[in-house]
PDB file of N, CA and C in Angstrom:
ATOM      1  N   UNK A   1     266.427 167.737 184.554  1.00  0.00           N
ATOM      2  CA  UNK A   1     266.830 168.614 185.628  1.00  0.00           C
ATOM      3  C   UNK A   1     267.061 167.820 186.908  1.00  0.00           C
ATOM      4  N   UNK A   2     266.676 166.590 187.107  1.00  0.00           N
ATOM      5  CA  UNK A   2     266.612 166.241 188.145  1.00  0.00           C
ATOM      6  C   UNK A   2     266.940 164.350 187.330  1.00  0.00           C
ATOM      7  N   UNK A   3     267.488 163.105 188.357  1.00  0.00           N
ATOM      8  CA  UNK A   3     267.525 161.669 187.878  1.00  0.00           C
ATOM      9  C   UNK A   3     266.242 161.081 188.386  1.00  0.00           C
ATOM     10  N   UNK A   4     265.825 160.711 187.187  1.00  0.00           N
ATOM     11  CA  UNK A   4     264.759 159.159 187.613  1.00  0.00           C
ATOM     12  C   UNK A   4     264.633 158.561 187.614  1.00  0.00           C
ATOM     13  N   UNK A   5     264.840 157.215 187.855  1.00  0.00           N
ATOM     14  CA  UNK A   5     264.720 155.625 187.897  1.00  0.00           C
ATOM     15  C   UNK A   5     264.083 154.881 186.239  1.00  0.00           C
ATOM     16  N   UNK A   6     264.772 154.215 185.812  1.00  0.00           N
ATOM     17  CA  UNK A   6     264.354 153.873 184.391  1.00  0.00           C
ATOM     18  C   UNK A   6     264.196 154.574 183.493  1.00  0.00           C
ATOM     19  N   UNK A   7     264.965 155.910 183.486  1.00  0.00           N
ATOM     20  CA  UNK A   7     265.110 156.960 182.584  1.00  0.00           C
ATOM     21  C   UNK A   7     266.182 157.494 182.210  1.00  0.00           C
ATOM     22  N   UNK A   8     267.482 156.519 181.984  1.00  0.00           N
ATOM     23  CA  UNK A   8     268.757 157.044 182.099  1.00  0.00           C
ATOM     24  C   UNK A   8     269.064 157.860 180.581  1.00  0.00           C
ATOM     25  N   UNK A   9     268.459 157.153 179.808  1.00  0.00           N
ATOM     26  CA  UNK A   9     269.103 158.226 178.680  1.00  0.00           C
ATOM     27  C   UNK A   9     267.819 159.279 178.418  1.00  0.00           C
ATOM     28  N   UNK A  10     267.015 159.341 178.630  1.00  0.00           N
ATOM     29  CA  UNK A  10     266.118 160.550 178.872  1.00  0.00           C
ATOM     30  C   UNK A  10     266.824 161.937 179.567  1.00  0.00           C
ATOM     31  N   UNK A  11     267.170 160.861 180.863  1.00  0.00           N
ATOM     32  CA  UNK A  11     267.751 162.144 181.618  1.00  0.00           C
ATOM     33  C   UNK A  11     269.103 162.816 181.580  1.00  0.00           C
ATOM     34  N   UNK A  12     269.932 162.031 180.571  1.00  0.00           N
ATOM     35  CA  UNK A  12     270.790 161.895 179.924  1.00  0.00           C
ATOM     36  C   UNK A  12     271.128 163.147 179.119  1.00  0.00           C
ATOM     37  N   UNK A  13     270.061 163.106 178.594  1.00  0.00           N
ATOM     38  CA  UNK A  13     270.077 163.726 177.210  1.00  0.00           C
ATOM     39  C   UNK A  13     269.432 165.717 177.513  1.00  0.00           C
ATOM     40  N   UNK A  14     268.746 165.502 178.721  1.00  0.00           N
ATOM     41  CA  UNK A  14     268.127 166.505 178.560  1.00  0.00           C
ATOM     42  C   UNK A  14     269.447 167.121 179.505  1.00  0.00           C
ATOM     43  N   UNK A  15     270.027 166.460 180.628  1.00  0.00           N
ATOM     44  CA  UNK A  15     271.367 166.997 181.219  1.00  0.00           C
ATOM     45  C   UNK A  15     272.327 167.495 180.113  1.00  0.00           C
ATOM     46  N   UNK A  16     272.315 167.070 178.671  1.00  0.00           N
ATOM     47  CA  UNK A  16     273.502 167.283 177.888  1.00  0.00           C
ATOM     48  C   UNK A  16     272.948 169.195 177.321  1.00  0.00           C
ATOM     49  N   UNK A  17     271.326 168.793 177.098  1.00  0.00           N
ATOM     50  CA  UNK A  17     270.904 169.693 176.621  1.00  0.00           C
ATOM     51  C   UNK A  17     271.141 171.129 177.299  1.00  0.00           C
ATOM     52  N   UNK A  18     270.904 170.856 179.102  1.00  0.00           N
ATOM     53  CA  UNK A  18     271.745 172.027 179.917  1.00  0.00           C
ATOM     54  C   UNK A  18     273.005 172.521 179.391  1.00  0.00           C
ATOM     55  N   UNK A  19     274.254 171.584 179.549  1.00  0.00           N
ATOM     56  CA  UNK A  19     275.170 171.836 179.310  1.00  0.00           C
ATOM     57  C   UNK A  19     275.482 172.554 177.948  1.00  0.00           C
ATOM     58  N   UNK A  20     274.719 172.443 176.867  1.00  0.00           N
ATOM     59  CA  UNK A  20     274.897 172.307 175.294  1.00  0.00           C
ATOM     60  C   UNK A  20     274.266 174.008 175.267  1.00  0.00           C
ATOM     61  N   UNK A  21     273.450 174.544 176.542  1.00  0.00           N
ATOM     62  CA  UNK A  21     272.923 175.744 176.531  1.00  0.00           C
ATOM     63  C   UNK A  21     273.909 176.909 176.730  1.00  0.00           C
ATOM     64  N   UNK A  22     274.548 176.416 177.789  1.00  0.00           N
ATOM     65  CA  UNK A  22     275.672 177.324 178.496  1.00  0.00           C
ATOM     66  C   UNK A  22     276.821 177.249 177.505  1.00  0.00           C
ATOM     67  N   UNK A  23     277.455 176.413 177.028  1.00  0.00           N
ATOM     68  CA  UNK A  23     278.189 176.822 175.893  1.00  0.00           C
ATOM     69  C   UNK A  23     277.774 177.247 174.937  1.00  0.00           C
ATOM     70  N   UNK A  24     276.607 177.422 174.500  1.00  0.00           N
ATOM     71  CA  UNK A  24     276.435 178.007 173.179  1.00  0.00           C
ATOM     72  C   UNK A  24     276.093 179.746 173.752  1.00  0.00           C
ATOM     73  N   UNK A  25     275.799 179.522 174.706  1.00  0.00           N
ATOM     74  CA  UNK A  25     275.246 180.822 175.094  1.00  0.00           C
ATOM     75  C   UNK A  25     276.979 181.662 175.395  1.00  0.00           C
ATOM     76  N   UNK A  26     277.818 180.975 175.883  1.00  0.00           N
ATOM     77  CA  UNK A  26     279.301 181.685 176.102  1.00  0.00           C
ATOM     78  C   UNK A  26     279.989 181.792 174.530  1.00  0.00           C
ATOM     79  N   UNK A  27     279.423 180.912 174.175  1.00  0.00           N
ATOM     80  CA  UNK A  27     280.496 181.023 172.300  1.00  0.00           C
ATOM     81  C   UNK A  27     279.423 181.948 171.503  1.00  0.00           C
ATOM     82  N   UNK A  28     278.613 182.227 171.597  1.00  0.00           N
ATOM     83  CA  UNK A  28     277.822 182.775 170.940  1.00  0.00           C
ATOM     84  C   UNK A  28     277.195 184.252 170.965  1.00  0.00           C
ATOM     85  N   UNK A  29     277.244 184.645 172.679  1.00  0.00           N
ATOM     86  CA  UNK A  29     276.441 185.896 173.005  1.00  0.00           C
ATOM     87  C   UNK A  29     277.084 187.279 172.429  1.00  0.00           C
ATOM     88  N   UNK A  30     278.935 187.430 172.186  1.00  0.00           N
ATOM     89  CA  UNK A  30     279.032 188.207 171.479  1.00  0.00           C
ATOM     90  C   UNK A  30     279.024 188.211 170.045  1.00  0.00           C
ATOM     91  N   UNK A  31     278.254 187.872 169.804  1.00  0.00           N
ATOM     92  CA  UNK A  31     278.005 187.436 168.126  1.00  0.00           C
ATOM     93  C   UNK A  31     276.597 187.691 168.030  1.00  0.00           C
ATOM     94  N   UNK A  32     276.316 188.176 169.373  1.00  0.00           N
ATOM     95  CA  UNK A  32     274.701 188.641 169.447  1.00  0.00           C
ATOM     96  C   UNK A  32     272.937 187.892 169.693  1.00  0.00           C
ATOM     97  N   UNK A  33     273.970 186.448 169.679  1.00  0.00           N
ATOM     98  CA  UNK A  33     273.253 185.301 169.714  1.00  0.00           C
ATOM     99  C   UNK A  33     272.833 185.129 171.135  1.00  0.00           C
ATOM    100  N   UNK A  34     271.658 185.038 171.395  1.00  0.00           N
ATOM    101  CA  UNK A  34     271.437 184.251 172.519  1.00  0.00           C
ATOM    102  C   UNK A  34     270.479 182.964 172.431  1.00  0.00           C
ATOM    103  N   UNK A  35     270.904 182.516 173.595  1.00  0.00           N
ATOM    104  CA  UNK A  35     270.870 180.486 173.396  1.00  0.00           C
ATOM    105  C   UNK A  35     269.997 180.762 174.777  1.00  0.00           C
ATOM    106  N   UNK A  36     269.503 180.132 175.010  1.00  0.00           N
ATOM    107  CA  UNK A  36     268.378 179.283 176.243  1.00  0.00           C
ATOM    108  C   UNK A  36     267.532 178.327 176.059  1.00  0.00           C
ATOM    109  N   UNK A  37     267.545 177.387 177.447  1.00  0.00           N
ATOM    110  CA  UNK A  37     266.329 176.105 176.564  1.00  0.00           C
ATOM    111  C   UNK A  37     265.215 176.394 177.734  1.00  0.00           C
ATOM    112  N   UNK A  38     264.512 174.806 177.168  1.00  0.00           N
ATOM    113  CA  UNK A  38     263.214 174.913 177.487  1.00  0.00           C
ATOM    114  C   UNK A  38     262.739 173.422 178.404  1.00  0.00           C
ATOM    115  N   UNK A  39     262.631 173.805 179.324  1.00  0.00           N
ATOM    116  CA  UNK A  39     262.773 171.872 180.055  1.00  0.00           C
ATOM    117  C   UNK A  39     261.162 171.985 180.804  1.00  0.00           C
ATOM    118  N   UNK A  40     260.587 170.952 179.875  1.00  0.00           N
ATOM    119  CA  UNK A  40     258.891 170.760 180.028  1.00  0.00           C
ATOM    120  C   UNK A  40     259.007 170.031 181.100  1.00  0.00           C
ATOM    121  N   UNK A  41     257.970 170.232 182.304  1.00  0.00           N
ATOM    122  CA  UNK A  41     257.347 168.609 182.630  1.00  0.00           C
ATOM    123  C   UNK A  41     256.528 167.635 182.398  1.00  0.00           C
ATOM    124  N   UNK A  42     256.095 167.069 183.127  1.00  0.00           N
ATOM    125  CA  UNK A  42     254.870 166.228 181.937  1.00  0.00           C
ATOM    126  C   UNK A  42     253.792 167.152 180.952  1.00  0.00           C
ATOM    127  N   UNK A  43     253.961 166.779 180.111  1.00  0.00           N
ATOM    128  CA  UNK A  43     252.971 167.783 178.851  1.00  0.00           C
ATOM    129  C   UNK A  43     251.932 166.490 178.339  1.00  0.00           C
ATOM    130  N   UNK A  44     250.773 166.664 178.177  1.00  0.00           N
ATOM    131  CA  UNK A  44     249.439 165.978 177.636  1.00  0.00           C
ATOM    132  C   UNK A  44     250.133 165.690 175.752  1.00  0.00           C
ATOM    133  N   UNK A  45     251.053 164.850 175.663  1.00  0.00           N
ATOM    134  CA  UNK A  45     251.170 164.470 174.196  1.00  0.00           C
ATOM    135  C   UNK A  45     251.570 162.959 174.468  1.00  0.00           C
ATOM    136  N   UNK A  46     251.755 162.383 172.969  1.00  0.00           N
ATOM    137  CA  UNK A  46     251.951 160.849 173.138  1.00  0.00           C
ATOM    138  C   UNK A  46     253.274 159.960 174.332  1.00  0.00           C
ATOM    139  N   UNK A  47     253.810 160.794 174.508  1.00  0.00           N
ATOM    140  CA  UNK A  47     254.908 160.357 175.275  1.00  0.00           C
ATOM    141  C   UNK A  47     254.616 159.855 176.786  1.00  0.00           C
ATOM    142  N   UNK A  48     253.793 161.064 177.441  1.00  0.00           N
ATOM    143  CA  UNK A  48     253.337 161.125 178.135  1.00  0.00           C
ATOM    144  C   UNK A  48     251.513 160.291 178.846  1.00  0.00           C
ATOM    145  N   UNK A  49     251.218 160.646 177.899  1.00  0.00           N
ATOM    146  CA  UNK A  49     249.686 160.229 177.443  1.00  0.00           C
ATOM    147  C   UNK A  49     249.451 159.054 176.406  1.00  0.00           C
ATOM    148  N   UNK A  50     250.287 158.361 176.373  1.00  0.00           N
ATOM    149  CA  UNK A  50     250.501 157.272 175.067  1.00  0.00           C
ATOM    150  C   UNK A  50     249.238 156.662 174.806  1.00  0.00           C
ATOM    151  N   UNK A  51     247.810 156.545 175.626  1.00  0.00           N
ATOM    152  CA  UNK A  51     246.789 155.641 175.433  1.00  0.00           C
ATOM    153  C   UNK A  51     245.691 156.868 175.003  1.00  0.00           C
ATOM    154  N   UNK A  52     246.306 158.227 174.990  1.00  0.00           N
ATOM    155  CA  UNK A  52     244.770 159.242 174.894  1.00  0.00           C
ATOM    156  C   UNK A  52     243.716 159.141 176.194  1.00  0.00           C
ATOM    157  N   UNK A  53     244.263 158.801 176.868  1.00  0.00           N
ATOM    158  CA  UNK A  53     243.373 159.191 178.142  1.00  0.00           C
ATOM    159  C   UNK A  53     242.504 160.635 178.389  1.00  0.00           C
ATOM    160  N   UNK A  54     241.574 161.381 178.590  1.00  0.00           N
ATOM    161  CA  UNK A  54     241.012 162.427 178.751  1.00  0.00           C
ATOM    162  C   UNK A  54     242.032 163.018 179.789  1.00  0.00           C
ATOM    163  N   UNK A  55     242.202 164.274 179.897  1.00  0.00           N
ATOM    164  CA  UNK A  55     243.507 165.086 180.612  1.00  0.00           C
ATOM    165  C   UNK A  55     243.013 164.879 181.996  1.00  0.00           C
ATOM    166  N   UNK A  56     241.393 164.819 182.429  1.00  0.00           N
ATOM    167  CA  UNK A  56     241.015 164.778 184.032  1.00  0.00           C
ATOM    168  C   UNK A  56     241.746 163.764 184.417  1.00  0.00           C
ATOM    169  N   UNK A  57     241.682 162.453 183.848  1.00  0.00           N
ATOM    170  CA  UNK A  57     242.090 161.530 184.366  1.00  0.00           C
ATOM    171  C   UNK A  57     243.630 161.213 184.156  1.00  0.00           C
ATOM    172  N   UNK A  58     244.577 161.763 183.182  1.00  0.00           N
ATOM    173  CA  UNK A  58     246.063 161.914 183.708  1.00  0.00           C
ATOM    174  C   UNK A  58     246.418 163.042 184.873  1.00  0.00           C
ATOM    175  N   UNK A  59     245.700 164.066 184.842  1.00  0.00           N
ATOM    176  CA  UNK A  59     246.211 164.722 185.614  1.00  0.00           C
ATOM    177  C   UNK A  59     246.044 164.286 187.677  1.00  0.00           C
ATOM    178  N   UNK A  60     245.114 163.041 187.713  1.00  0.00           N
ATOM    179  CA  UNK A  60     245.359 162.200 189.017  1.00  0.00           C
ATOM    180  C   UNK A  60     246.738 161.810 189.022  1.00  0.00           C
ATOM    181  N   UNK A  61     247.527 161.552 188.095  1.00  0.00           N
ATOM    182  CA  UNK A  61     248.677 161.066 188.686  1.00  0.00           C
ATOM    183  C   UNK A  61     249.873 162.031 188.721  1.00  0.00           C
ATOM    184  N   UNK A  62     249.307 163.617 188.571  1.00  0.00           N
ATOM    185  CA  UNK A  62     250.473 164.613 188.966  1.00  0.00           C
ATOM    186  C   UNK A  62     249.822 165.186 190.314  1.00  0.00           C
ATOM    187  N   UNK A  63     249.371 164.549 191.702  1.00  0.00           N
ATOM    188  CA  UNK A  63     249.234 164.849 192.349  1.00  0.00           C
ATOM    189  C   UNK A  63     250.275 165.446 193.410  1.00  0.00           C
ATOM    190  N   UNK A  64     251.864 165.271 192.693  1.00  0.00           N
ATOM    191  CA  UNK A  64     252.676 165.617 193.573  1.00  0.00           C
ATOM    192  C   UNK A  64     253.147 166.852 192.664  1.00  0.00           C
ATOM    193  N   UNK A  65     252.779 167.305 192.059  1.00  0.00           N
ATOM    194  CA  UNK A  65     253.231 168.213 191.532  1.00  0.00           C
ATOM    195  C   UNK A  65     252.444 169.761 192.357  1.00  0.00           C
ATOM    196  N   UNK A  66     252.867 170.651 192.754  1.00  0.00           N
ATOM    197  CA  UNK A  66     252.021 171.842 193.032  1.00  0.00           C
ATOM    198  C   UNK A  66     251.020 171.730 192.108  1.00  0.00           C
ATOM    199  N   UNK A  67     251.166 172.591 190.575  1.00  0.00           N
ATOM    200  CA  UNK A  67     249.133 172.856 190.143  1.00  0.00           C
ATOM    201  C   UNK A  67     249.023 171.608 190.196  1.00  0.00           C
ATOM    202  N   UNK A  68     248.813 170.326 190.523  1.00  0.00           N
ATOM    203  CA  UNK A  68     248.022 169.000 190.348  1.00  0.00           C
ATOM    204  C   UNK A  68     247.594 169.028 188.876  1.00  0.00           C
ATOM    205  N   UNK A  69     248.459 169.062 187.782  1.00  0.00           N
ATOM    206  CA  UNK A  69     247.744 169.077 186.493  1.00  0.00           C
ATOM    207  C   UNK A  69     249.102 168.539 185.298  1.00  0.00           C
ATOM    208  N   UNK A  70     248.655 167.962 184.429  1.00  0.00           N
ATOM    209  CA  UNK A  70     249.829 167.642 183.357  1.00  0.00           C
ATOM    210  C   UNK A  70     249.461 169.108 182.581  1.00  0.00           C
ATOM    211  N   UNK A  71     250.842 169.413 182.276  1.00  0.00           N
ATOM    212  CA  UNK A  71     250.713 170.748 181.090  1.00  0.00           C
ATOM    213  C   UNK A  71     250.387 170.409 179.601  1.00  0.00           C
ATOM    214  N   UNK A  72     249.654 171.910 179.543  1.00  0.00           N
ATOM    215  CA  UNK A  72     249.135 171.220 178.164  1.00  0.00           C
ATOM    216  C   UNK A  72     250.505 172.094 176.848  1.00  0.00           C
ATOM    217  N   UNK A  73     250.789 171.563 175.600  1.00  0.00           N
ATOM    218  CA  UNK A  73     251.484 171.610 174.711  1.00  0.00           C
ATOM    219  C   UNK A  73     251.895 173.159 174.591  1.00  0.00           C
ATOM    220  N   UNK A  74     250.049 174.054 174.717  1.00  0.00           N
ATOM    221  CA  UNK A  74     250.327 175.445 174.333  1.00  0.00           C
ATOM    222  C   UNK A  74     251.305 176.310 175.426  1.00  0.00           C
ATOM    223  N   UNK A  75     251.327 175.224 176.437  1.00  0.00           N
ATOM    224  CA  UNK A  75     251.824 176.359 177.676  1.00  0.00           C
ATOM    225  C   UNK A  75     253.290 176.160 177.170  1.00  0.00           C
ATOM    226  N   UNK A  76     253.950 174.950 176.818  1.00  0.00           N
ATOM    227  CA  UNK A  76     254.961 174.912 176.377  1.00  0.00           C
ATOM    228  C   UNK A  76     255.579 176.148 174.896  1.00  0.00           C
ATOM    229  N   UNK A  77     254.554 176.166 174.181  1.00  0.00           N
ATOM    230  CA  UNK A  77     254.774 176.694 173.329  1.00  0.00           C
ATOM    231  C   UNK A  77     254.786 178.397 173.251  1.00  0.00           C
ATOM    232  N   UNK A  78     254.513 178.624 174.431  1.00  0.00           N
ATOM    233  CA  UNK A  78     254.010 180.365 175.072  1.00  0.00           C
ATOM    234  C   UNK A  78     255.621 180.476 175.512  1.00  0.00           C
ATOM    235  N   UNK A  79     256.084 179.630 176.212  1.00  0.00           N
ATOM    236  CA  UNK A  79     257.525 179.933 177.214  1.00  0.00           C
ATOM    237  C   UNK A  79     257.879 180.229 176.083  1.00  0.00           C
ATOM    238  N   UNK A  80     258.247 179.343 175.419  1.00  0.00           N
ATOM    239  CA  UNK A  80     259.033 179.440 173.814  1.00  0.00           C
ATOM    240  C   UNK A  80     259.172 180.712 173.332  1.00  0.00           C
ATOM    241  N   UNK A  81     257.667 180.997 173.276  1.00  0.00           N
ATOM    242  CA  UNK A  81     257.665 182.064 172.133  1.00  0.00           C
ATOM    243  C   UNK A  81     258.362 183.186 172.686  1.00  0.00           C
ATOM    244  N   UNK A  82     257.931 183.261 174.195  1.00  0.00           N
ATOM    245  CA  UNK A  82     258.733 183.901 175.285  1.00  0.00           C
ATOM    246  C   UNK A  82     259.884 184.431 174.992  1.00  0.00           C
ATOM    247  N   UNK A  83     260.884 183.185 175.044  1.00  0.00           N
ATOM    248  CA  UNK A  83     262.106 183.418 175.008  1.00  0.00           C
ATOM    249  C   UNK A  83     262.850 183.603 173.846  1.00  0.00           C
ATOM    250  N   UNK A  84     261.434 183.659 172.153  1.00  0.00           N
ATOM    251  CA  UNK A  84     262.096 183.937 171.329  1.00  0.00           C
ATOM    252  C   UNK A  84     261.957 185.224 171.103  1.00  0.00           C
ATOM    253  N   UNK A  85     261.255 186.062 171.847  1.00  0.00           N
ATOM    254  CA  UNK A  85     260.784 187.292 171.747  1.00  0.00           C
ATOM    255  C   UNK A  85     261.901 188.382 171.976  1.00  0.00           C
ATOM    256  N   UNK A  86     261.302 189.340 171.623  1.00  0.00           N
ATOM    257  CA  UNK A  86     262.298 190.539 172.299  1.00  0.00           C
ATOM    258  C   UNK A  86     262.224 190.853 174.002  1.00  0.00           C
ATOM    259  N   UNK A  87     260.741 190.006 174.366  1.00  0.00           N
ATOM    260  CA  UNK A  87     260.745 190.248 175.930  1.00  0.00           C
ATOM    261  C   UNK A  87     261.700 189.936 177.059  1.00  0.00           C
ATOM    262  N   UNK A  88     262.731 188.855 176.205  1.00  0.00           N
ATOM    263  CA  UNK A  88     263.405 188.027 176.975  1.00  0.00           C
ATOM    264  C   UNK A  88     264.791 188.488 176.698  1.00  0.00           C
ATOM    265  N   UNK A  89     265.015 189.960 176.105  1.00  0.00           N
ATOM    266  CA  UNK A  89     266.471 190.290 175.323  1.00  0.00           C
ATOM    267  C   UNK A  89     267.751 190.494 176.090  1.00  0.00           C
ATOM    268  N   UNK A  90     267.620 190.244 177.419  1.00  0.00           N
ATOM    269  CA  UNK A  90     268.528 190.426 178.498  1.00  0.00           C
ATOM    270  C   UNK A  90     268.939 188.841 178.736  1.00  0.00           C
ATOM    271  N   UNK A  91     268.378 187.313 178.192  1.00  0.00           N
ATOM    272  CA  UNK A  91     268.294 186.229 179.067  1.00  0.00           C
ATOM    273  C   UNK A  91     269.221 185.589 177.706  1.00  0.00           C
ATOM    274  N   UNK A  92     270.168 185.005 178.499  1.00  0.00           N
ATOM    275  CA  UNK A  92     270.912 184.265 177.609  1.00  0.00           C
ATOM    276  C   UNK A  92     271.507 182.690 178.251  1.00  0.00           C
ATOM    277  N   UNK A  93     271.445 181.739 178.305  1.00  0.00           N
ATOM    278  CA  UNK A  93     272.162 180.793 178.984  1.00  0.00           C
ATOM    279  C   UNK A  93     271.331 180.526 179.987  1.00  0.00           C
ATOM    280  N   UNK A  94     269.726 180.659 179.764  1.00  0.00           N
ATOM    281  CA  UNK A  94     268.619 180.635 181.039  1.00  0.00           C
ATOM    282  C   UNK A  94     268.355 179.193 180.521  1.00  0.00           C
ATOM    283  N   UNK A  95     267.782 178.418 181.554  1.00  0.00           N
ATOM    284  CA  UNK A  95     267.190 177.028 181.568  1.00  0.00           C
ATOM    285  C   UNK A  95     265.755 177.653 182.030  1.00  0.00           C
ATOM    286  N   UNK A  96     264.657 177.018 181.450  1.00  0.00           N
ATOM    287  CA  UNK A  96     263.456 177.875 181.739  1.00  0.00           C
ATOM    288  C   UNK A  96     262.222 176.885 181.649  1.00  0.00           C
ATOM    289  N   UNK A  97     262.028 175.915 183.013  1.00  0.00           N
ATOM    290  CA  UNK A  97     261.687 174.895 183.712  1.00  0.00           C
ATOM    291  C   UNK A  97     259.852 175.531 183.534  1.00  0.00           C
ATOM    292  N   UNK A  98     258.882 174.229 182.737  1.00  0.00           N
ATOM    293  CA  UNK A  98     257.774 174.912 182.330  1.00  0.00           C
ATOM    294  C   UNK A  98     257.372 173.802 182.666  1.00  0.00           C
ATOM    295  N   UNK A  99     256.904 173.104 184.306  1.00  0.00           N
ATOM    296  CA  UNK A  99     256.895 172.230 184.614  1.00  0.00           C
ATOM    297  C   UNK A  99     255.804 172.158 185.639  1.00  0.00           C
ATOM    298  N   UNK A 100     254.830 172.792 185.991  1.00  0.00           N
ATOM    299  CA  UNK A 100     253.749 172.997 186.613  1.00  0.00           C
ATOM    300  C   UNK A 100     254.423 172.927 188.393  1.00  0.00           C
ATOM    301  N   UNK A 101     255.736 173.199 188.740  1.00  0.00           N
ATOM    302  CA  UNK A 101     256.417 173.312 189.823  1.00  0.00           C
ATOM    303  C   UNK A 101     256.945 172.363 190.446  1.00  0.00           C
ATOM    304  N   UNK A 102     256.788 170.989 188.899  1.00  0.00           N
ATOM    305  CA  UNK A 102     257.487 170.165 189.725  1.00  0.00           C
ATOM    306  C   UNK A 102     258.766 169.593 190.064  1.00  0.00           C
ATOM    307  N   UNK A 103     259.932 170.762 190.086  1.00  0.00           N
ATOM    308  CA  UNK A 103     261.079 170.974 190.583  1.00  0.00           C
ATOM    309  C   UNK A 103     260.994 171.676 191.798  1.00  0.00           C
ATOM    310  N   UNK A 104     260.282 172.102 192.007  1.00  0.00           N
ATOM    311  CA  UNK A 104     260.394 173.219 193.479  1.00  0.00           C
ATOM    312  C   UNK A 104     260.651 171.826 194.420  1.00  0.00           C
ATOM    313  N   UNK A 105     260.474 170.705 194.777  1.00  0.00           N
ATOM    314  CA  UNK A 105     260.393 169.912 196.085  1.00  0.00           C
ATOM    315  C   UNK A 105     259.362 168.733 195.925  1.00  0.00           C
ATOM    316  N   UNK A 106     258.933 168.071 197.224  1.00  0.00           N
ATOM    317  CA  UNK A 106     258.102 167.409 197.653  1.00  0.00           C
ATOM    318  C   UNK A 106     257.399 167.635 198.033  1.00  0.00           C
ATOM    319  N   UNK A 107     255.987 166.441 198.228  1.00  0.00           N
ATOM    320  CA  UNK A 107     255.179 167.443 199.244  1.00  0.00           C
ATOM    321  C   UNK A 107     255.378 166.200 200.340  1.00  0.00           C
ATOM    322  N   UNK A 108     255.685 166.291 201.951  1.00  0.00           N
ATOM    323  CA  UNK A 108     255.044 165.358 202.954  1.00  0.00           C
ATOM    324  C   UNK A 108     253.838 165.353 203.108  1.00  0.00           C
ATOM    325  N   UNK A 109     253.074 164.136 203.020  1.00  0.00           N
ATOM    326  CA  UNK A 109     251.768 164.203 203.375  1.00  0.00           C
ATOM    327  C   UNK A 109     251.502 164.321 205.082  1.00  0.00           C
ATOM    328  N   UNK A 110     250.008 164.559 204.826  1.00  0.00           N
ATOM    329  CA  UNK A 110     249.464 165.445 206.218  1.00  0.00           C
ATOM    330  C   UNK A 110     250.549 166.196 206.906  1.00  0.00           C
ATOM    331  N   UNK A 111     251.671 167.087 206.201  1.00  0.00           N
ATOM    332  CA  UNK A 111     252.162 168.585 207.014  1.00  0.00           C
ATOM    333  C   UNK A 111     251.317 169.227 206.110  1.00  0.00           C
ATOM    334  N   UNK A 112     251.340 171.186 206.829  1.00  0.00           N
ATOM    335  CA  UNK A 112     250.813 171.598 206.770  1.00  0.00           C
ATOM    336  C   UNK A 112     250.986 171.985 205.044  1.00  0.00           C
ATOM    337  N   UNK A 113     250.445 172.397 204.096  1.00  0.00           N
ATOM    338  CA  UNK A 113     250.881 172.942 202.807  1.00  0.00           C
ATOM    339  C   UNK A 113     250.581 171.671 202.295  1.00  0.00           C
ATOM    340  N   UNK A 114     250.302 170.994 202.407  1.00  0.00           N
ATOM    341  CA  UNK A 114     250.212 169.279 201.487  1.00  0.00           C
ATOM    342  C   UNK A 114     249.131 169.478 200.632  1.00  0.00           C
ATOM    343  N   UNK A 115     248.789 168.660 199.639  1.00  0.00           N
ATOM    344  CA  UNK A 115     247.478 168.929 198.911  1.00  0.00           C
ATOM    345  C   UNK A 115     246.197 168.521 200.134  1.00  0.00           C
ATOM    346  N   UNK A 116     245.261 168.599 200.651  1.00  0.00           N
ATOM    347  CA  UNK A 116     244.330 167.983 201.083  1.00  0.00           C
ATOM    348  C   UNK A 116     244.626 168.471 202.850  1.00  0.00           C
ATOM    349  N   UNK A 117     245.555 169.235 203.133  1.00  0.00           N
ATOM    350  CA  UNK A 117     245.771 169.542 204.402  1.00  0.00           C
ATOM    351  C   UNK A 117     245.504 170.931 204.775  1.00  0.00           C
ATOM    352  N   UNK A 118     244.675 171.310 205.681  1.00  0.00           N
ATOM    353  CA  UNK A 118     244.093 172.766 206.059  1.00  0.00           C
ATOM    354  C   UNK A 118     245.089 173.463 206.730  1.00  0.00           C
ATOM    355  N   UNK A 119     245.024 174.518 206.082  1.00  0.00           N
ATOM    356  CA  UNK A 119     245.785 175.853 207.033  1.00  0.00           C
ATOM    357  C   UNK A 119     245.643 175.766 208.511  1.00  0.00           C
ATOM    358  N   UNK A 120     246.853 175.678 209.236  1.00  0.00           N
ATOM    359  CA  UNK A 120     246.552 175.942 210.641  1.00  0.00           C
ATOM    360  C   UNK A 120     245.553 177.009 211.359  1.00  0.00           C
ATOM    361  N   UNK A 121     244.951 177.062 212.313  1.00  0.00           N
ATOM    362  CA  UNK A 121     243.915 178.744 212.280  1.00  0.00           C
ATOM    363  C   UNK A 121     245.184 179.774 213.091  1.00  0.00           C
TER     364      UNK A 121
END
């Protein structure tokens, strides 16, 4: 969803996967089909976690993420089921970002809203 430095065909691939949504979702929806994907952010599996580290201690390095936490597999697997459900029977050609918020932005440190920075009174 977004480019990262030393990740060109990663990011590559998951950009194709956007694109590969929206056409299937236009060639497909009157045929009753609906298409949508699923774009994780860091998730607690080998890719991510390649040494088995305990999750307290990966999740220090999603400190820029809003929840401050790597996602775990099942949360991935809930969106899913989500969107294979009948709950989702209106959503077709949705990209559906299960990423603990870390597309919403940045954070600046010490402004107000930062992790570790107090509400103004």
């Amino acid at each position: 969803m977004k480019g990262a430095n030393g990740l060109a065909a990663y990011c590559s691939s998951k950009w194709g996967v956007r694109g590969l949504t929206r056409v299937a979702a236009l060639e497909l929806g009157h045929h009753g089909v609906r298409v949508n994907s699923v774009h994780p952010g860091g998730v607690d599996t080998i890719i991510s976690n390649h040494d088995g580290r305990p999750r307290e201690q990966v999740d220090k390095n999603y400190g820029n993420v809003p929840l401050q936490r790597i996602g775990a597999p099942e949360e991935i697997a809930r969106a899913s089921l989500f969107l294979a459900s009948d709950d989702s029977s209106y959503m077709s050609g949705a990209e559906l970002a299960v990423d603990g918020g870390m597309l919403t932005g940045q954070y600046y440190e010490g402004m107000p809203g930062a992790p570790g920075v107090e509400a103004a009174p």
